[in-house]
N, C-alpha and C. Protein backbone atom coordinates (compact mmCIF):
# COMPACT_ATOMS: atom_id res chain seq x y z
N UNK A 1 0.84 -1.20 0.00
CA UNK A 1 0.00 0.00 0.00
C UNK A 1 0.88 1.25 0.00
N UNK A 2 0.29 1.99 -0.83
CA UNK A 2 1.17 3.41 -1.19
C UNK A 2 0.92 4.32 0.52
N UNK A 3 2.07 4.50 0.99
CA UNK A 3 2.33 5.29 2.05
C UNK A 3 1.84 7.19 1.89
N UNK A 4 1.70 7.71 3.13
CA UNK A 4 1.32 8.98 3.01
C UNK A 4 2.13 9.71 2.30
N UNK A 5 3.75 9.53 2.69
CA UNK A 5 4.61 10.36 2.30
C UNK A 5 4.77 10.40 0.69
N UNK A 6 4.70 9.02 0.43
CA UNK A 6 5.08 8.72 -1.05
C UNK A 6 3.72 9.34 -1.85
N UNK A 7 2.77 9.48 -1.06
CA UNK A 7 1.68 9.77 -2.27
C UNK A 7 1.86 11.71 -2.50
N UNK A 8 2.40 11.82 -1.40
CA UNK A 8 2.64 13.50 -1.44
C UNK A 8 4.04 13.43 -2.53
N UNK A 9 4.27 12.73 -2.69
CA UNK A 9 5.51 12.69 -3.49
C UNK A 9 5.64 12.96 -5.05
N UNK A 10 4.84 11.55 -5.09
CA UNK A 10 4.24 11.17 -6.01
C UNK A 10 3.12 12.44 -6.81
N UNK A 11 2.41 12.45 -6.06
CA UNK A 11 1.69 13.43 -7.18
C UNK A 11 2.13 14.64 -7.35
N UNK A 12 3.46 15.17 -6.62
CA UNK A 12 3.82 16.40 -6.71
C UNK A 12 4.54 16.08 -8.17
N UNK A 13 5.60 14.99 -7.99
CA UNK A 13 6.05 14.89 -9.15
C UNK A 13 5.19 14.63 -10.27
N UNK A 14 4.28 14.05 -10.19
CA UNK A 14 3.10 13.61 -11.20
C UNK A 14 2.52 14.65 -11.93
N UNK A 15 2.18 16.04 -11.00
CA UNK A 15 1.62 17.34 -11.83
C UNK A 15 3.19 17.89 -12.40
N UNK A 16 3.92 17.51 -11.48
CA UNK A 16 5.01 18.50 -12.56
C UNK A 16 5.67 17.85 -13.98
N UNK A 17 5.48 16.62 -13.88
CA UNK A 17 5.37 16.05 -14.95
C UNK A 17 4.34 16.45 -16.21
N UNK A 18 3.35 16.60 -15.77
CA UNK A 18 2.36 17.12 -16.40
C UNK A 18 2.38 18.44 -17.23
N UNK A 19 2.96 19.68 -16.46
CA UNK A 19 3.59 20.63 -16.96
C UNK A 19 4.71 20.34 -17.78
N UNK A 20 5.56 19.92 -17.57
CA UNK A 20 6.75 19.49 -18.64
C UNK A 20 6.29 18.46 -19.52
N UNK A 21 5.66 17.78 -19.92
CA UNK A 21 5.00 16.82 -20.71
C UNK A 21 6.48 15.30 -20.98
N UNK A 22 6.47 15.58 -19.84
CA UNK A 22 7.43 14.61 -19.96
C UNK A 22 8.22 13.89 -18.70
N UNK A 23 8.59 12.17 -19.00
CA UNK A 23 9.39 12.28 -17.31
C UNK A 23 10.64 12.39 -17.30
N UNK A 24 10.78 12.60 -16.19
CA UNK A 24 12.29 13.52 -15.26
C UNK A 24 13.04 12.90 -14.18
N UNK A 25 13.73 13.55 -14.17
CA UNK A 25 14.27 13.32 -13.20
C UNK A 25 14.21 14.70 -11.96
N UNK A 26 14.11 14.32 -10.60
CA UNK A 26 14.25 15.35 -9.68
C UNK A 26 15.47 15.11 -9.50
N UNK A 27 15.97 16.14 -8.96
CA UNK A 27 17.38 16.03 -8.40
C UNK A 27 17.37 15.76 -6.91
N UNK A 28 18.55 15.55 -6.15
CA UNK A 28 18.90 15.50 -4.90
C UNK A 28 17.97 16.47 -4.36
N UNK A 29 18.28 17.73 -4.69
CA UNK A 29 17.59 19.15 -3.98
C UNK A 29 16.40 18.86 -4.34
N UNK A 30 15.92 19.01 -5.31
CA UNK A 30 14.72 19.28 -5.43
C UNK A 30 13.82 17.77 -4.64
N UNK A 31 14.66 16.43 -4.38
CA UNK A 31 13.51 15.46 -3.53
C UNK A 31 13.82 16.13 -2.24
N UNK A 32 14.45 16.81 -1.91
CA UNK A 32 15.22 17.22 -0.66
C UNK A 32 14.04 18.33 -0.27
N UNK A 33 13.70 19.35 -1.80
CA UNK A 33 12.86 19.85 -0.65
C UNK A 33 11.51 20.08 -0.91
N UNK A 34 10.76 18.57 -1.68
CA UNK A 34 9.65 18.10 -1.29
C UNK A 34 9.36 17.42 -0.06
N UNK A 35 10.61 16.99 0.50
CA UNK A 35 10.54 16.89 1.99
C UNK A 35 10.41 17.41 2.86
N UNK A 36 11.18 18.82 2.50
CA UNK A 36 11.02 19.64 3.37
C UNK A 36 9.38 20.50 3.41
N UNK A 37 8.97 20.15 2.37
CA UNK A 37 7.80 20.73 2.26
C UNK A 37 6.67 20.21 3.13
N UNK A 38 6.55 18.63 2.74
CA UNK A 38 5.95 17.43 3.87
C UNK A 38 6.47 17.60 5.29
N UNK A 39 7.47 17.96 5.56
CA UNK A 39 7.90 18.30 7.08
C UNK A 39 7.40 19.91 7.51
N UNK A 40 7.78 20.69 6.89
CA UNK A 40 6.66 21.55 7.43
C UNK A 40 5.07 21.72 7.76
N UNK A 41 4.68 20.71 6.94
CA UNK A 41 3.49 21.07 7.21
C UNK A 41 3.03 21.07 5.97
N UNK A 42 2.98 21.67 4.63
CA UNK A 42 2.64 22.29 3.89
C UNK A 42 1.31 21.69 3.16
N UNK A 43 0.53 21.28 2.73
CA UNK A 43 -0.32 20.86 2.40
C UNK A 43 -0.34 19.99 1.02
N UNK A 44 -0.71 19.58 0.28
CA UNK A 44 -0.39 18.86 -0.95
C UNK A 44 -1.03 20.21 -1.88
N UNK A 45 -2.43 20.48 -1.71
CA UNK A 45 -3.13 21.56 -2.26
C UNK A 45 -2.56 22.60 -2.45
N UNK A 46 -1.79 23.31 -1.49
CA UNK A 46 -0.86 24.75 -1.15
C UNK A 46 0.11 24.24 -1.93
N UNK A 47 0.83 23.13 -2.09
CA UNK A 47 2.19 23.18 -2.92
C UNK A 47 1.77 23.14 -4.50
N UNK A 48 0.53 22.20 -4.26
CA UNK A 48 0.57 22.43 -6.12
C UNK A 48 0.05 23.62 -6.32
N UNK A 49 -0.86 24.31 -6.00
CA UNK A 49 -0.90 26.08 -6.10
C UNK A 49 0.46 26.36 -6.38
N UNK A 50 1.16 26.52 -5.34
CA UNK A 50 2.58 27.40 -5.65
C UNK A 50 3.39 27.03 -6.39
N UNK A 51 3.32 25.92 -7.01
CA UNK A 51 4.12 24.97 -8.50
C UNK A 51 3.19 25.35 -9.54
N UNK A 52 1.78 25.43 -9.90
CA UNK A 52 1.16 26.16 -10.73
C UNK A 52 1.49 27.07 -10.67
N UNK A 53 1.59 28.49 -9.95
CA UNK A 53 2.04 29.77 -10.27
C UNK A 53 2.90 29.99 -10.42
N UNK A 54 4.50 29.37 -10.28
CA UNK A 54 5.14 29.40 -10.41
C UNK A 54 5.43 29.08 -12.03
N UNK A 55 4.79 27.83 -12.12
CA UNK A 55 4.76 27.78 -13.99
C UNK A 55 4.38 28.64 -14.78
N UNK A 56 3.27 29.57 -14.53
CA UNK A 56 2.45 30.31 -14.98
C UNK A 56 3.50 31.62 -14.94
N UNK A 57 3.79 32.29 -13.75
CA UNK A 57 5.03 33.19 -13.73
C UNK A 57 6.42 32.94 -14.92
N UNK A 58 6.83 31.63 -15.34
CA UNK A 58 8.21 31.71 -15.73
C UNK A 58 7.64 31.13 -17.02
N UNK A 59 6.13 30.80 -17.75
CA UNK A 59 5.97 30.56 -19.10
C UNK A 59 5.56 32.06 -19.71
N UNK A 60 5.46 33.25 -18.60
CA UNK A 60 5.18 34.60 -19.06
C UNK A 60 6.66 35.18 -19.59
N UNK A 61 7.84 34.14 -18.90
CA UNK A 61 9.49 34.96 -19.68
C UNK A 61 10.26 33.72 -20.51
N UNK A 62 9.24 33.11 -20.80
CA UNK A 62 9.96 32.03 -21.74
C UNK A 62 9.43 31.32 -22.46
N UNK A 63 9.13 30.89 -23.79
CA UNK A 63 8.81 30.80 -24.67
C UNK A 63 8.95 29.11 -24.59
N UNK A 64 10.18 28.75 -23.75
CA UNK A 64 10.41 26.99 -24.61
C UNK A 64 10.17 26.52 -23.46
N UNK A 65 9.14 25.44 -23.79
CA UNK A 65 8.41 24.72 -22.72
C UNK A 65 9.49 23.65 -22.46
N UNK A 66 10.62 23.38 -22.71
CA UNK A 66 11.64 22.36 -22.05
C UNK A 66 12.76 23.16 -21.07
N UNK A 67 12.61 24.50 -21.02
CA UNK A 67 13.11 24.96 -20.13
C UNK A 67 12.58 25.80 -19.13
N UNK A 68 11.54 25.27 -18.51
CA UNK A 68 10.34 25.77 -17.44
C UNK A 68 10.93 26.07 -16.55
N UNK A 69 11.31 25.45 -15.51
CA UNK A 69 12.28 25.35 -14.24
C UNK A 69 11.90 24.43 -13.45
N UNK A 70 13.14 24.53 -12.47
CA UNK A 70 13.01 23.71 -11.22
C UNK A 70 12.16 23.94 -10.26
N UNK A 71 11.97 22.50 -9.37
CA UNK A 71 11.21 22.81 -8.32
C UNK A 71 11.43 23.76 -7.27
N UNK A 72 13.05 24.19 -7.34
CA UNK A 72 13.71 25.28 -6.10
C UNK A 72 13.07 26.41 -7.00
N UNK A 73 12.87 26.56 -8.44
CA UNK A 73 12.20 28.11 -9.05
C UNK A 73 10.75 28.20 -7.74
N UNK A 74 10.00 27.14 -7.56
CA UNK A 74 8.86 27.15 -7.20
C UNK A 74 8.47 27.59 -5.76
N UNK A 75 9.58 27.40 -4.97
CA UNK A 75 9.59 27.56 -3.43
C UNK A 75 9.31 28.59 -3.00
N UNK A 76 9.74 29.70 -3.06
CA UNK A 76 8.98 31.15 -3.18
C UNK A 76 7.55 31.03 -2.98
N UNK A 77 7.17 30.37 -3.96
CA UNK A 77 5.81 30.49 -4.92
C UNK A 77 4.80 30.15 -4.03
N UNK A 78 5.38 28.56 -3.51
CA UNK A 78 5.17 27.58 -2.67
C UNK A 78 4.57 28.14 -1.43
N UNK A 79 5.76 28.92 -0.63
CA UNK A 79 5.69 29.78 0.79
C UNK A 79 4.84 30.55 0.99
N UNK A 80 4.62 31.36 -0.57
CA UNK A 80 3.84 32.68 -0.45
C UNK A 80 2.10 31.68 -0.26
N UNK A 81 2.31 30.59 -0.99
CA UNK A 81 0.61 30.33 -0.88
C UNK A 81 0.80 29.18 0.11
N UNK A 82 1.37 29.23 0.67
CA UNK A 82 1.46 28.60 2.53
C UNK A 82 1.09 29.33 3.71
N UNK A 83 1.12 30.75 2.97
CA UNK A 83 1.35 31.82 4.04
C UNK A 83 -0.40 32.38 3.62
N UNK A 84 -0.56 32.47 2.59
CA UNK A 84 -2.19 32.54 2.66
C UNK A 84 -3.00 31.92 2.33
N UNK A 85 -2.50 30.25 2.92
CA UNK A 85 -3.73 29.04 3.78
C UNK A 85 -3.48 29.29 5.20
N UNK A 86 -1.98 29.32 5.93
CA UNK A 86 -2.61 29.72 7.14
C UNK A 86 -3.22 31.19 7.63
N UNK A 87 -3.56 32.41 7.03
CA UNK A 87 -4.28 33.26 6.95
C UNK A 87 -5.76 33.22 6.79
N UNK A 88 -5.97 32.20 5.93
CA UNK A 88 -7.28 31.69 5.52
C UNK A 88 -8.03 30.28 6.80
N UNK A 89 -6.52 29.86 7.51
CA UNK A 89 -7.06 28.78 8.23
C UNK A 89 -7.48 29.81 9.26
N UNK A 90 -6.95 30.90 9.68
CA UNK A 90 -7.25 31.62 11.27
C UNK A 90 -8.37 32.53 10.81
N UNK A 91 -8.82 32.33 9.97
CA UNK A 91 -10.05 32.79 9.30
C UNK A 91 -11.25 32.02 9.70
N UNK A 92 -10.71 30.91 9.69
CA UNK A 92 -11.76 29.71 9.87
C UNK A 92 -11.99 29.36 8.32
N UNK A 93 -11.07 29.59 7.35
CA UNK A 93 -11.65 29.22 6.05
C UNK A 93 -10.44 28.72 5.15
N UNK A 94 -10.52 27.59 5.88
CA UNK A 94 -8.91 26.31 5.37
C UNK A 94 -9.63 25.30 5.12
N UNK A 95 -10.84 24.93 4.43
CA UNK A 95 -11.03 24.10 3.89
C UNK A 95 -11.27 24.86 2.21
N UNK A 96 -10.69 23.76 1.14
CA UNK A 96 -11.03 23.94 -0.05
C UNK A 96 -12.00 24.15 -0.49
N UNK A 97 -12.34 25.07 -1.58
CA UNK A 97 -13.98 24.78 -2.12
C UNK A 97 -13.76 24.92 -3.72
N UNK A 98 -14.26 23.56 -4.36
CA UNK A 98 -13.73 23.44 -5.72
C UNK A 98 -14.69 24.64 -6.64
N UNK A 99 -14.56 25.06 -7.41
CA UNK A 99 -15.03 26.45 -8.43
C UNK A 99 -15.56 25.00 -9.17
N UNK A 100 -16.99 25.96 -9.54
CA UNK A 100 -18.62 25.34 -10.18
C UNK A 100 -17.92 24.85 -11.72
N UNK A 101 -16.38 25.74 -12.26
CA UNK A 101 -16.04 25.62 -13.40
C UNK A 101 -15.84 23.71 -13.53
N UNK A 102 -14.52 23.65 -12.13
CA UNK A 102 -13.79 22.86 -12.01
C UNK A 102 -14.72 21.78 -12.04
N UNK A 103 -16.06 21.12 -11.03
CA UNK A 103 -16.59 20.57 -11.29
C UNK A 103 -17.32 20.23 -12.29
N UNK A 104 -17.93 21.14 -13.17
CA UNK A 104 -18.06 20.72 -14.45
C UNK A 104 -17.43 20.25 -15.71
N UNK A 105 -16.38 20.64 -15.44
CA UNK A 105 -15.05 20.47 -16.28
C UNK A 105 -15.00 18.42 -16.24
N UNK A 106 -14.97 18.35 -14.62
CA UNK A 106 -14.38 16.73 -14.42
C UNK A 106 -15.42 16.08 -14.45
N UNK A 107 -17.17 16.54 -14.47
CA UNK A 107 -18.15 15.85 -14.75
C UNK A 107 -17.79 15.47 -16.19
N UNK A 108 -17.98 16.55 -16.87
CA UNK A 108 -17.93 16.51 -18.57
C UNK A 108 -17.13 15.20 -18.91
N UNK A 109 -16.08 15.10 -18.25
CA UNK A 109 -14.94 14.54 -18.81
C UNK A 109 -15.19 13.03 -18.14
N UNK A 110 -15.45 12.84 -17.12
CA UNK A 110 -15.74 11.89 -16.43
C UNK A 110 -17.20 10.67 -17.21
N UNK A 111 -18.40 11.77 -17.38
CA UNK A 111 -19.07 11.19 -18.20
C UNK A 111 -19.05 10.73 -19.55
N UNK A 112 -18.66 11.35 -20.19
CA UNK A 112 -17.64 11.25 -21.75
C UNK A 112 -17.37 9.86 -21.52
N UNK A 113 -15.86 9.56 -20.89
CA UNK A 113 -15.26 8.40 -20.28
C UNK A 113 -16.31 7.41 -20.50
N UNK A 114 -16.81 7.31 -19.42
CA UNK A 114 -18.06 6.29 -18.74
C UNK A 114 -19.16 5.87 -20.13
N UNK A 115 -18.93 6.43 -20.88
CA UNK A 115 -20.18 6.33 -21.95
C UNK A 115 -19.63 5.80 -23.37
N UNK A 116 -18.42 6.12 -23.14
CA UNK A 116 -17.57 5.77 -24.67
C UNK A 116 -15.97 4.82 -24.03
N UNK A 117 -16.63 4.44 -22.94
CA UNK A 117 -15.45 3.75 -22.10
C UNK A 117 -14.85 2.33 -22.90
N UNK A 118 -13.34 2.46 -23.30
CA UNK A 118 -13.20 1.48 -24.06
C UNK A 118 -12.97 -0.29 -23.43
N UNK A 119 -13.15 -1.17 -23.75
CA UNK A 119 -13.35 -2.65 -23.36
C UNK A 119 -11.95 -2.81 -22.60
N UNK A 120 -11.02 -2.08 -22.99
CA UNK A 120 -9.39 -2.39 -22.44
C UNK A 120 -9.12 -2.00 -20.86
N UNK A 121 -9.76 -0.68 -20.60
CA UNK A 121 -9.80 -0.52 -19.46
C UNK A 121 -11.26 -0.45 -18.95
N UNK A 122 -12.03 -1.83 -19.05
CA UNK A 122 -13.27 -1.60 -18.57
C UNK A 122 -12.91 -1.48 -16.78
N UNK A 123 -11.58 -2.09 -16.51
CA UNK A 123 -11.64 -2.44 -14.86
C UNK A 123 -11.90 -1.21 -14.13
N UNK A 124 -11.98 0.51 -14.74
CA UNK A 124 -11.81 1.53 -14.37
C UNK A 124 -13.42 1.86 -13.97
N UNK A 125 -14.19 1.15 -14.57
CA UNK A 125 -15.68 1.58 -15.03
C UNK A 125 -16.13 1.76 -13.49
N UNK A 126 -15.97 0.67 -12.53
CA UNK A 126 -16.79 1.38 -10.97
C UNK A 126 -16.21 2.34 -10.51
N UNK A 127 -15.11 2.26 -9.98
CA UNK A 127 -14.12 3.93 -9.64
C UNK A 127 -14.63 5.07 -10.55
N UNK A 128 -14.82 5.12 -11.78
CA UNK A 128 -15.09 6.11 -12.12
C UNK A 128 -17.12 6.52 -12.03
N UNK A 129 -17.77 5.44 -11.62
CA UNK A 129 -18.65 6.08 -11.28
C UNK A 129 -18.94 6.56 -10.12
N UNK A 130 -17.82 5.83 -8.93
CA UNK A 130 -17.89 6.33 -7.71
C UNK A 130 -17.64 7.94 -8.18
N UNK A 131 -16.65 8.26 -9.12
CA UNK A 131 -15.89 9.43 -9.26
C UNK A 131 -17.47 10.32 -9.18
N UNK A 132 -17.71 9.94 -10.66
CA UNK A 132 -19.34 10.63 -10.64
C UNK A 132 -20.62 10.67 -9.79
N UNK A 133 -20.55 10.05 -8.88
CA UNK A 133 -21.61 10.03 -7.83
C UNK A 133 -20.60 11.18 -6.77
N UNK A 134 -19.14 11.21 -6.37
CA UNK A 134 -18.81 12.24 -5.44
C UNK A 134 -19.29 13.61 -6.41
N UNK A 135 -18.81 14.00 -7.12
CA UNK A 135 -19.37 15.02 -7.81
C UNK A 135 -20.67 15.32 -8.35
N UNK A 136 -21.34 14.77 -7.70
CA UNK A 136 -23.19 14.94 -7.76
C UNK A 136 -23.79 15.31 -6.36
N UNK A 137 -22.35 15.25 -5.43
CA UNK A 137 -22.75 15.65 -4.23
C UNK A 137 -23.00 17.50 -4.08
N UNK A 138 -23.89 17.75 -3.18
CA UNK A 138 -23.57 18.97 -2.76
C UNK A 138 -22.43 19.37 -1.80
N UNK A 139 -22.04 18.68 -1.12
CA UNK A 139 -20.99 18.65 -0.02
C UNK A 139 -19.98 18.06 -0.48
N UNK A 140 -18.99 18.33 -2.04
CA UNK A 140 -18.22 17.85 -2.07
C UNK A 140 -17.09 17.67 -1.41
N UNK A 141 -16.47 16.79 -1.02
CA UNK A 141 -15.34 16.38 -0.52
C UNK A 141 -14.26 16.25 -1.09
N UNK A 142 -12.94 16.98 -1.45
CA UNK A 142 -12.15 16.63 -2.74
C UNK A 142 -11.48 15.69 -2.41
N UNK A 143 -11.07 15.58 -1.04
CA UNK A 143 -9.90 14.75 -0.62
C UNK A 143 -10.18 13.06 -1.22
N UNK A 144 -11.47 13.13 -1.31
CA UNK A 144 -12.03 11.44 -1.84
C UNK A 144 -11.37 11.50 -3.44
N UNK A 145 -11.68 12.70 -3.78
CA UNK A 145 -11.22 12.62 -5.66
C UNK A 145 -9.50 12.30 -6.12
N UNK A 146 -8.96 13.03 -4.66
CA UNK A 146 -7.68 12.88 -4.56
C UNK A 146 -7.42 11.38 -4.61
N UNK A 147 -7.84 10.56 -3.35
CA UNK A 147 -7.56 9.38 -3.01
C UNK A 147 -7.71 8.57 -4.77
N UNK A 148 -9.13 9.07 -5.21
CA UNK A 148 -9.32 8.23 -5.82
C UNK A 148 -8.66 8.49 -7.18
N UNK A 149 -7.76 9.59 -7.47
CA UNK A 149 -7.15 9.79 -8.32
C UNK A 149 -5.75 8.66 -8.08
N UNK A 150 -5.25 8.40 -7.30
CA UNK A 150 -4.07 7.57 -6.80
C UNK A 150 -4.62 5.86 -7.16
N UNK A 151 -5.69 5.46 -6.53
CA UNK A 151 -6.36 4.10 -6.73
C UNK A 151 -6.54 4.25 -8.53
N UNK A 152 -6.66 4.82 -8.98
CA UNK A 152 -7.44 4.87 -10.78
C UNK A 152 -5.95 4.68 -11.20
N UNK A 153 -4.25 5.14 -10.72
CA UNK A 153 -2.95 5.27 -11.29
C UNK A 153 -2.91 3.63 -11.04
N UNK A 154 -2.96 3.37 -9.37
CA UNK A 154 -3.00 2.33 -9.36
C UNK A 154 -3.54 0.68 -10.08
N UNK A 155 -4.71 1.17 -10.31
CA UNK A 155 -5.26 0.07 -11.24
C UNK A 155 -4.67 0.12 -12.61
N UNK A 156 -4.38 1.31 -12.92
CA UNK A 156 -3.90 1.36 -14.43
C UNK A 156 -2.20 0.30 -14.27
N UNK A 157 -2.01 0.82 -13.43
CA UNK A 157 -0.33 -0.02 -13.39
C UNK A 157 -0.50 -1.42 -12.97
N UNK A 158 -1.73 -2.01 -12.26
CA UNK A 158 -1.99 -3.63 -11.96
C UNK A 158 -2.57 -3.82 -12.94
N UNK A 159 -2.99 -3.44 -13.84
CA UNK A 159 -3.42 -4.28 -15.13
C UNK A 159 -3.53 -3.83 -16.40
N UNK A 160 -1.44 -3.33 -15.96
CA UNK A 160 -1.25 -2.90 -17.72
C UNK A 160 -0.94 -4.43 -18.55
N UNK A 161 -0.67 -4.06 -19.39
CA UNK A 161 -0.47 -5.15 -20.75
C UNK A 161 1.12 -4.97 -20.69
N UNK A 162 1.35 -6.53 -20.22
CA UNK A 162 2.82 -7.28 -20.05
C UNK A 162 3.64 -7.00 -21.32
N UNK A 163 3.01 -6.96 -22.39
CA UNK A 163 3.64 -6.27 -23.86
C UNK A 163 4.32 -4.79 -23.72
N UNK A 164 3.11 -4.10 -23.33
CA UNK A 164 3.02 -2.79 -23.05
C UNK A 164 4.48 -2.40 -21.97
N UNK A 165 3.82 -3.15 -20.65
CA UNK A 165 5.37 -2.93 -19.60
C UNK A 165 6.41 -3.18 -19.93
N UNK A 166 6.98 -3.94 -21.15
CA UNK A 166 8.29 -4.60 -21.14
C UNK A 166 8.96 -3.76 -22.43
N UNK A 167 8.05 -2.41 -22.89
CA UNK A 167 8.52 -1.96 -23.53
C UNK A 167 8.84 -0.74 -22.94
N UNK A 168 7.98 -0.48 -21.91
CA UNK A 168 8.23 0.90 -20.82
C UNK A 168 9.65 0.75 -20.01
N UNK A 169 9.44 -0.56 -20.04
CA UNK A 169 11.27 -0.93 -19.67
C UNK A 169 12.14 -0.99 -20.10
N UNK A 170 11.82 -1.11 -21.42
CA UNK A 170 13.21 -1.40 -22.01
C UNK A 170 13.65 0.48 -22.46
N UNK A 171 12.45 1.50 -22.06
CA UNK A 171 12.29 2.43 -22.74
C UNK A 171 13.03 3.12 -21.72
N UNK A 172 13.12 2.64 -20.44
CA UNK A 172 13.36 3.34 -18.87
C UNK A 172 15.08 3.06 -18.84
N UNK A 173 15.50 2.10 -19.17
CA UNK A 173 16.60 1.97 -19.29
C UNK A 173 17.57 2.11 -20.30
N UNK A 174 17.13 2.32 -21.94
CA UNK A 174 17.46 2.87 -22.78
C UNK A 174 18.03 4.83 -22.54
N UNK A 175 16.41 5.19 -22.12
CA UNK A 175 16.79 6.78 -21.88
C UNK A 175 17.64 7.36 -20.66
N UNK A 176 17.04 6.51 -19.58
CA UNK A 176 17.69 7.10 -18.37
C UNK A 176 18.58 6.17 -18.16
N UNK A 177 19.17 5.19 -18.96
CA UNK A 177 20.12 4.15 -18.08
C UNK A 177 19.90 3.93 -16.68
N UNK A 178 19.30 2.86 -16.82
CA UNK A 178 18.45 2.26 -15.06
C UNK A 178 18.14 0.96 -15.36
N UNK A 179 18.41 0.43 -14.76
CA UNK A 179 18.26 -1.38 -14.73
C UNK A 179 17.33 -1.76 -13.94
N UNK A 180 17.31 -1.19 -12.43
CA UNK A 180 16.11 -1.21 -11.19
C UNK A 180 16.27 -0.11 -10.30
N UNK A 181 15.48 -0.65 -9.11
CA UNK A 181 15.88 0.53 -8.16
C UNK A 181 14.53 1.02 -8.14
N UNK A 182 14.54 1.39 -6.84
CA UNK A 182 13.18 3.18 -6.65
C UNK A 182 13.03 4.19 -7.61
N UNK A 183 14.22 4.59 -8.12
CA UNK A 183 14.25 5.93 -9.73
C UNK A 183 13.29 4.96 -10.78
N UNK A 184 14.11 3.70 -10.78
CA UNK A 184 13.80 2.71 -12.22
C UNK A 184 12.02 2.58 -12.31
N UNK A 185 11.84 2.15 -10.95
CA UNK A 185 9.96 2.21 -10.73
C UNK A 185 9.22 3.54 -10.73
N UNK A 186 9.86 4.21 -10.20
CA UNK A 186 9.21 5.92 -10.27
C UNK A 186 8.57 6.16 -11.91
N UNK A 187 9.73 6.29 -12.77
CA UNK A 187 9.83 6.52 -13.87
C UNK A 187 9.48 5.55 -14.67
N UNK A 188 9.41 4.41 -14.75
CA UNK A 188 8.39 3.41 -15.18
C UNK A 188 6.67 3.55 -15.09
N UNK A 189 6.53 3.99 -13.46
CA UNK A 189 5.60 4.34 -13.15
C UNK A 189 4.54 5.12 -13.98
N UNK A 190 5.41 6.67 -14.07
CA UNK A 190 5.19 7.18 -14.55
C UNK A 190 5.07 7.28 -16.22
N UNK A 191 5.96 6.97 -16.87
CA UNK A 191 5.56 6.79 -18.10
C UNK A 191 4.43 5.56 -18.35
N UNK A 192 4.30 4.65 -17.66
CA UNK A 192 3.27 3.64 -18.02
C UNK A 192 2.05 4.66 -17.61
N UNK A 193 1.45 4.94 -17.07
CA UNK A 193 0.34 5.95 -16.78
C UNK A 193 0.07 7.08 -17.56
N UNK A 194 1.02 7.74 -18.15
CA UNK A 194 0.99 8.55 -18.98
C UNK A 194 0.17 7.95 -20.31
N UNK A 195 1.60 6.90 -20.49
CA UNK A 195 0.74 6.24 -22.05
C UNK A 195 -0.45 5.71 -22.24
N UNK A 196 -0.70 5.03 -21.21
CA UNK A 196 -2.59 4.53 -20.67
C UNK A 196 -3.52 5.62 -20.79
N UNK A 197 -3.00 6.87 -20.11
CA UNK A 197 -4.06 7.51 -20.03
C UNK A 197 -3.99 8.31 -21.24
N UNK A 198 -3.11 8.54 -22.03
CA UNK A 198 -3.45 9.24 -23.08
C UNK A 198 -3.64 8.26 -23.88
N UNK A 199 -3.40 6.91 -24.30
CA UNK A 199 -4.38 6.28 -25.42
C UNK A 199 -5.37 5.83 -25.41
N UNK A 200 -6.34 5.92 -23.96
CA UNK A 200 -7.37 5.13 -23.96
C UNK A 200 -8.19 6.73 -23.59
N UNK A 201 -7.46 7.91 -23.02
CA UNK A 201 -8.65 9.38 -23.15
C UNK A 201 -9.08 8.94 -21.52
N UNK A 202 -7.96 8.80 -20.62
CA UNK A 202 -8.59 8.47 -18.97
C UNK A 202 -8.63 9.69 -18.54
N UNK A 203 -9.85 10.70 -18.36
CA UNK A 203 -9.36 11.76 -17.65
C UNK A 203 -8.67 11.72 -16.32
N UNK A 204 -8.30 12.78 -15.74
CA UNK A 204 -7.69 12.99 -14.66
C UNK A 204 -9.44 13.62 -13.51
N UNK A 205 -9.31 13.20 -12.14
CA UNK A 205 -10.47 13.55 -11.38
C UNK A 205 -10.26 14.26 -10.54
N UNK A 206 -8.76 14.77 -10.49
CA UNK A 206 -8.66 15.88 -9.44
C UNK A 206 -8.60 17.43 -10.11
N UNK A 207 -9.25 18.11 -9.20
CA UNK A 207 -9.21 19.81 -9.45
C UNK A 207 -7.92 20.10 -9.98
N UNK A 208 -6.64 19.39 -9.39
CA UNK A 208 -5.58 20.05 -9.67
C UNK A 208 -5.38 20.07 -11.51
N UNK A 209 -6.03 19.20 -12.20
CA UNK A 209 -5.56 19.24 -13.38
C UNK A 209 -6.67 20.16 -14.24
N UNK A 210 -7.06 20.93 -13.56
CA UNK A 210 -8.75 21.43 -14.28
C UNK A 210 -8.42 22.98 -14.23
């Protein structure tokens, strides 16, 4: 079972992947201070805010999307919207509230899915209507969309196509020279999920990608 720490990990790297359209490598520093981020305190929500604006800030002075920046560009970014969730928590108003956009956005996309859902990944078909029954709630809860954004990576990686994996491997160790290891699975990880979800059209169910 995927641990707390690793899932804060994990999806940090996962959206920043997302922005770079591609996988990476973090460096020493930069796992160094997604740790430090998880040890303060910082929230998963508050960091990807401050890694979104931070992208958004440095694609306004640069033109080539392979030279975005690092996660240390982001820390700033990070702090400043750390510093107004706990402003907002002594407010009494530190819980999230997803925008009417955002939810429609992941209905749209969610139902789409569910209706034109292809036979390959039928195993996705209950999770994703759980997906659509949380978002029919009035009292949404995101943290469930979160979870269940991690379980939907998960299933995609327990029942990829053994064809499929052994080419993500041979693809993991070709580019990054990696044989095994924690990096070797990260990045396996990740590119197997990528390619799933963009050939079969899996949306994503969390706000963060909306």
């Amino acid at each position: 079972m995927t641990s707390k720490k690793s899932q804060y990990f994990q999806t940090i790297a996962r959206y920043y992947m997302e922005l770079r359209g591609a996988p990476f490598f973090l460096s020493p520093k930069e796992m160094d201070l997604v740790d430090r981020w998880e040890r303060k305190g910082i929230p998963l929500r508050v960091a990807i805010e401050g890694i979104k604006n931070a992208f958004d800030v440095r694609q306004k002075v640069s033109r080539s999307k392979k030279s975005i920046f690092s996660l240390s560009f982001s820390h700033p970014h990070v702090m400043k919207s750390f510093a107004l969730y706990q402003e907002r928590k002594v407010g009494g108003r530190s819980k999230p509230v997803m925008a009417e956009t955002q939810r429609s956005k992941i209905m749209e996309a969610v139902k789409g899915f569910l209706n034109a859902l292809p036979i390959q990944v039928a195993y996705l078909k209950q999770v994703y209507i759980q997906v659509r029954n949380i978002l029919s709630k009035e009292d949404l809860d995101e943290k469930e969309l979160e979870e269940l954004e991690e379980r939907i990576e998960g299933l995609i990686v327990q029942n990829a196509d053994e064809e499929v994996m052994k080419c993500m491997k041979k693809e993991v160790k070709v580019e990054y020279e990696l044989e095994s290891g924690d990096e070797f699975n990260r990045i396996l990880r990740i590119k197997l999920v990528k390619h799933t979800r963009e050939k079969y059209k899996i949306p994503y169910v969390s706000s963060f990608y909306y």
